[in-house]
Protein backbone atom coordinates (compact mmCIF):
# COMPACT_ATOMS: atom_id res chain seq x y z
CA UNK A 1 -28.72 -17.17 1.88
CA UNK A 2 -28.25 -20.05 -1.03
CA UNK A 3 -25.19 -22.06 -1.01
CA UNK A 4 -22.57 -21.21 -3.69
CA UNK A 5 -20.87 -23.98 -4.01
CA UNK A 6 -18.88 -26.68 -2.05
CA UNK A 7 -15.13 -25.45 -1.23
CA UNK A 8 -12.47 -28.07 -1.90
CA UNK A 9 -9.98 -28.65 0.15
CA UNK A 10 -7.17 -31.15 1.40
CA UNK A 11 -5.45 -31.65 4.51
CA UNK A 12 -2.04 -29.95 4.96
CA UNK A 13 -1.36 -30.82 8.68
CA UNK A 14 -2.63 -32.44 12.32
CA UNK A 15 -0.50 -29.68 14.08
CA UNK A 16 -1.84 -27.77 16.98
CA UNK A 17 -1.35 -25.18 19.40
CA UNK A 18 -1.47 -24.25 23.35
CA UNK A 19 -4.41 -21.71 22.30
CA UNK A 20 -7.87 -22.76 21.10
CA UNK A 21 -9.07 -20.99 17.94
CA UNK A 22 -8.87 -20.57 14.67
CA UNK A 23 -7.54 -18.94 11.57
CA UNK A 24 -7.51 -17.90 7.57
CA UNK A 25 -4.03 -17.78 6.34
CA UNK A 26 -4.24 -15.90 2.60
CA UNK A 27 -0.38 -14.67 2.81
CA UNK A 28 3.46 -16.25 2.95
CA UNK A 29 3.63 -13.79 5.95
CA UNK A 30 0.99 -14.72 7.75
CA UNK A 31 1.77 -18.61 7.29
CA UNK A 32 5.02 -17.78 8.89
CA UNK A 33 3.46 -16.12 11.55
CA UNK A 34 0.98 -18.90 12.60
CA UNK A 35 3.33 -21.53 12.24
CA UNK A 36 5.79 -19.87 14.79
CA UNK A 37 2.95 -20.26 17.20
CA UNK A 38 1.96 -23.93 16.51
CA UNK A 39 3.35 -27.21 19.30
CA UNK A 40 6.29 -28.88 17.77
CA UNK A 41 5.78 -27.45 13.65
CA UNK A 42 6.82 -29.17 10.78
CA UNK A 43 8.36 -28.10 8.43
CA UNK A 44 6.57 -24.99 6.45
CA UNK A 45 4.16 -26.29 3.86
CA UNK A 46 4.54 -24.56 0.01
CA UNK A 47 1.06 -23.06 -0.66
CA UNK A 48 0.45 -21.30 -3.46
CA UNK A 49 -1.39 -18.37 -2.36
CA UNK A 50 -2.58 -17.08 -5.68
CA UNK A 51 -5.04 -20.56 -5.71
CA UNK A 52 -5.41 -21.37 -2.03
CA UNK A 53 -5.73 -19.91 1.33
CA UNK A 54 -4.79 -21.94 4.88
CA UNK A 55 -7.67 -22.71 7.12
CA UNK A 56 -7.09 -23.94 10.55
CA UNK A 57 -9.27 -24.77 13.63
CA UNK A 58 -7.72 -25.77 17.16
CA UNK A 59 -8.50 -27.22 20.30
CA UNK A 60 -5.50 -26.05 22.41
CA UNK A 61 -4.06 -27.66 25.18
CA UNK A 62 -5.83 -30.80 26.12
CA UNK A 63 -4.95 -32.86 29.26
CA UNK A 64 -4.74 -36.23 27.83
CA UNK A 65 -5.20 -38.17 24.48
CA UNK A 66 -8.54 -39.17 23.20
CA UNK A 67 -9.27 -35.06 21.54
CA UNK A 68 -9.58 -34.09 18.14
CA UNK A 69 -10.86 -31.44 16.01
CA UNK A 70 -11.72 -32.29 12.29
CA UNK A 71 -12.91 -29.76 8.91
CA UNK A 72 -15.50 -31.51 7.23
CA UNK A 73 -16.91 -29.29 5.14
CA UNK A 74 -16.28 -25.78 3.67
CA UNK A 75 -19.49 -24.15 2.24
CA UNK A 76 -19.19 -20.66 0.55
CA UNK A 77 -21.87 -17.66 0.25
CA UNK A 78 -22.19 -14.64 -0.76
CA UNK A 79 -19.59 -13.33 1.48
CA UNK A 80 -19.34 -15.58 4.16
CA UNK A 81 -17.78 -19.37 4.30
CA UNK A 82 -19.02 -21.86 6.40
CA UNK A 83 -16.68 -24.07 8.26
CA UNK A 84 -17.57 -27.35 9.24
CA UNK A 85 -16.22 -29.31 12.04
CA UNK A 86 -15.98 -32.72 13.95
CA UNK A 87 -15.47 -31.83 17.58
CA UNK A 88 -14.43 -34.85 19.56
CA UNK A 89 -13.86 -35.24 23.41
CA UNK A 90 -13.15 -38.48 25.32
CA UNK A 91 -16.00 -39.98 27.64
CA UNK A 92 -15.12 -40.70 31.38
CA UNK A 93 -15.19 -44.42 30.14
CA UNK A 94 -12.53 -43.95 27.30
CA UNK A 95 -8.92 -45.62 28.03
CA UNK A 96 -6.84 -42.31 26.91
CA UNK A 97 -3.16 -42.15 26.86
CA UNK A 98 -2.17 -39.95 29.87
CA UNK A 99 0.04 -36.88 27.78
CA UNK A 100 -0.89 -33.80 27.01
CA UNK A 101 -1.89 -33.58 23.57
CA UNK A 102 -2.58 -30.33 20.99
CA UNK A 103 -4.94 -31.03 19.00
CA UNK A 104 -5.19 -29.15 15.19
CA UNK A 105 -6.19 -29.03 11.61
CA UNK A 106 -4.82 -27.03 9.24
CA UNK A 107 -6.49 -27.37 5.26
CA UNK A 108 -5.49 -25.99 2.27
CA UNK A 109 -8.56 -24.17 0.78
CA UNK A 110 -8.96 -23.70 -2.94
CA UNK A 111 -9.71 -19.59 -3.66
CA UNK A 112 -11.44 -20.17 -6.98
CA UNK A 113 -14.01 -21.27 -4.99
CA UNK A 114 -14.39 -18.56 -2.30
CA UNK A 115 -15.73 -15.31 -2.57
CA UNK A 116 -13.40 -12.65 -2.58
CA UNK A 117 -12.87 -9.48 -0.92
CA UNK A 118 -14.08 -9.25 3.06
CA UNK A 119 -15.50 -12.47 4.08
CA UNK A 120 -16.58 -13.77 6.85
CA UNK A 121 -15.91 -16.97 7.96
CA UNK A 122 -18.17 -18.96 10.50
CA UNK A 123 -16.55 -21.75 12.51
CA UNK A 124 -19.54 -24.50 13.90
CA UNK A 125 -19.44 -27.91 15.61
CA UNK A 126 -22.13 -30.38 16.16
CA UNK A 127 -23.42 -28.34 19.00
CA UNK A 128 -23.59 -25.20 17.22
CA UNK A 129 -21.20 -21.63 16.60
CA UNK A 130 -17.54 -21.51 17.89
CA UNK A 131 -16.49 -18.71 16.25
CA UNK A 132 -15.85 -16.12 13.28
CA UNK A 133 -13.23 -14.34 11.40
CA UNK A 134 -13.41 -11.82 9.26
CA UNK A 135 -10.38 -11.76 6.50
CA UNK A 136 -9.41 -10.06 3.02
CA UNK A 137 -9.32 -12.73 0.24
């Protein structure tokens, strides 16, 4: 399995939601959909979704501050697409600010440089596989 290419991408939104998980937005429908479900939205991004698709990854509810949940890196395949992320958790040591927080990152993808079709797309940490999704691009 060689590497395609690189996917760009740019950050749309730190957002989150009470659920962990993830998603592949490719549709205005489906944008609306997910952002109904996200902690406190902004206002709804404009994505072109004839260049770009929404990829999100979140942490859910988290009892204090101190969490996060980063895309590095987007890799795409023959028909699967990689995604990259920075996982962090505070230490027992860490001065956190005592609120609930929601962690989330939400990216705007560029299409041109995914595969289209069915793809599968492979969520990972540092510590290895969180989870997949299989979506029409």
């Amino acid at each position: 399995m060689g590497i395609l290419c690189e996917v760009p991408f740019s950050t749309v939104d730190r957002v989150g939601r009470r659920q962990p998980g993830f998603s592949v937005v490719a549709s205005r429908g489906e944008l609306v959909q997910l952002w109904a479900g996200l902690w406190q939205p902004p206002a709804l991004p404009r994505i072109d979704f004839s260049r770009s698709c929404l990829v999100a990854a979140f942490m859910g509810e988290q009892p204090t501050g101190g969490y996060s949940i980063t895309i590095q890196r987007i890799q795409a395949y023959d028909q699967q697409v990689l995604v990259d992320l920075l996982v962090k958790k505070p230490s027992r040591d860490d001065f956190v600010p005592l609120v609930v927080t929601f962690p989330g990152h939400l990216v705007q993808a560029s299409k041109d440089a995914l595969p289209g079709g069915d793809v599968q797309f492979l969520f990972r940490d540092q510590e290895g596989p969180l989870g997949e999704l299989e979506v029409r691009l």
